[in-house]
Protein backbone atom coordinates (compact mmCIF):
# COMPACT_ATOMS: atom_id res chain seq x y z
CA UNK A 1 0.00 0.00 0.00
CA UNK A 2 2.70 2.70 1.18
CA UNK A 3 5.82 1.26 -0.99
CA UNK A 4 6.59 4.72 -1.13
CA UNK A 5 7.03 6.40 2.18
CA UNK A 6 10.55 6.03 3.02
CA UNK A 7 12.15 5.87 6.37
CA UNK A 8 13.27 9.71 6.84
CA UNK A 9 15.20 8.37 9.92
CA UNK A 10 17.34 5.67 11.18
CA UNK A 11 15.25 3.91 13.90
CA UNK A 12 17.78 4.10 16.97
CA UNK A 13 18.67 8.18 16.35
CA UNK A 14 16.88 9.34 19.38
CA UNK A 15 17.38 13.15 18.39
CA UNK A 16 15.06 13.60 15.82
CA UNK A 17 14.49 17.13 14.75
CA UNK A 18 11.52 19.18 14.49
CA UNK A 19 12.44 19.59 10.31
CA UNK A 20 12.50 15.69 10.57
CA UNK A 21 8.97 15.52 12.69
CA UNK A 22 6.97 18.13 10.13
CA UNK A 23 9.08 16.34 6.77
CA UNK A 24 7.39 12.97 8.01
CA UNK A 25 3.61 14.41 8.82
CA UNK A 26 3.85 16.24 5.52
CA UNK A 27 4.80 12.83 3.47
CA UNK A 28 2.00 11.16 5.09
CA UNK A 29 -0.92 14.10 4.37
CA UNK A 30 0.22 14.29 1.02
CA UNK A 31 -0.12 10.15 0.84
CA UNK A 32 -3.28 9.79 2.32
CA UNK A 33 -4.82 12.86 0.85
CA UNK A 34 -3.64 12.16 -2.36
CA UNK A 35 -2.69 16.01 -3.00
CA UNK A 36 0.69 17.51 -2.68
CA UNK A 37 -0.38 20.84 -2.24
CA UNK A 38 -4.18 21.87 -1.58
CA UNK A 39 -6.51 24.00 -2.57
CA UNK A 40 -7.10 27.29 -1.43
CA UNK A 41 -10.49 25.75 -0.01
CA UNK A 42 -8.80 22.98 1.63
CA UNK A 43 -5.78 24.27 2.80
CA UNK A 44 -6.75 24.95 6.57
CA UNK A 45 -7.51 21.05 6.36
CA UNK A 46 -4.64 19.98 5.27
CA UNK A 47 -2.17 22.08 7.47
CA UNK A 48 -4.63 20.80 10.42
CA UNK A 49 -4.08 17.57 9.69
CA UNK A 50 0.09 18.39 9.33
CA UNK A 51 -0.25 19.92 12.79
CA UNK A 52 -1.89 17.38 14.01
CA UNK A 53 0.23 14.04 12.73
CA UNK A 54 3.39 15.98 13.37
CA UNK A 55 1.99 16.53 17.25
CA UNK A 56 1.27 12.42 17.07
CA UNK A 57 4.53 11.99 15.98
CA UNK A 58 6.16 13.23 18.67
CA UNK A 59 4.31 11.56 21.42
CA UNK A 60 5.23 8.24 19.61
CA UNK A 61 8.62 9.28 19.62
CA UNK A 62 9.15 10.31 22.67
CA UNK A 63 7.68 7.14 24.19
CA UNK A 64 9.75 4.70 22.55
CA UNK A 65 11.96 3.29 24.22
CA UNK A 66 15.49 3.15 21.99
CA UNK A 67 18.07 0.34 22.29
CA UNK A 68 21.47 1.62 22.96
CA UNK A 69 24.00 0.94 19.70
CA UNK A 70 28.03 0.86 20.48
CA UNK A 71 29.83 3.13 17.93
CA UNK A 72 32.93 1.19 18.76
């Protein structure tokens, strides 16, 4: 279904940035709205729904709980 979405992280960075955060809710509006930019009309939608998956986003992050990777 989402072959496209790639990973706009490595999975045991724990300081993900807030460019990173909006870059991913972005991706996914744009996916499951099927626009890449909106109308005029639905603009306050979409940026909502960027607000709101971005806000998602970092509650999921910020409960994982990251394994610890030597950099030997």
């Amino acid at each position: 279904m989402c072959r496209s979405i790639k990973t706009l992280r490595e999975p045991y960075i724990s300081d993900v940035t807030e460019d990173d955060v909006r870059a991913a809710a972005l991706q996914y509006v744009r996916k499951i709205s099927g626009f890449r930019a909106p109308s005029a009309r639905n603009a306050e939608a979409f940026d909502r729904a960027v607000e709101e998956v971005a806000a998602a986003t970092r509650t999921l992050l910020g409960d994982l709980r990251l394994k610890q990777v030597s950099r030997d």
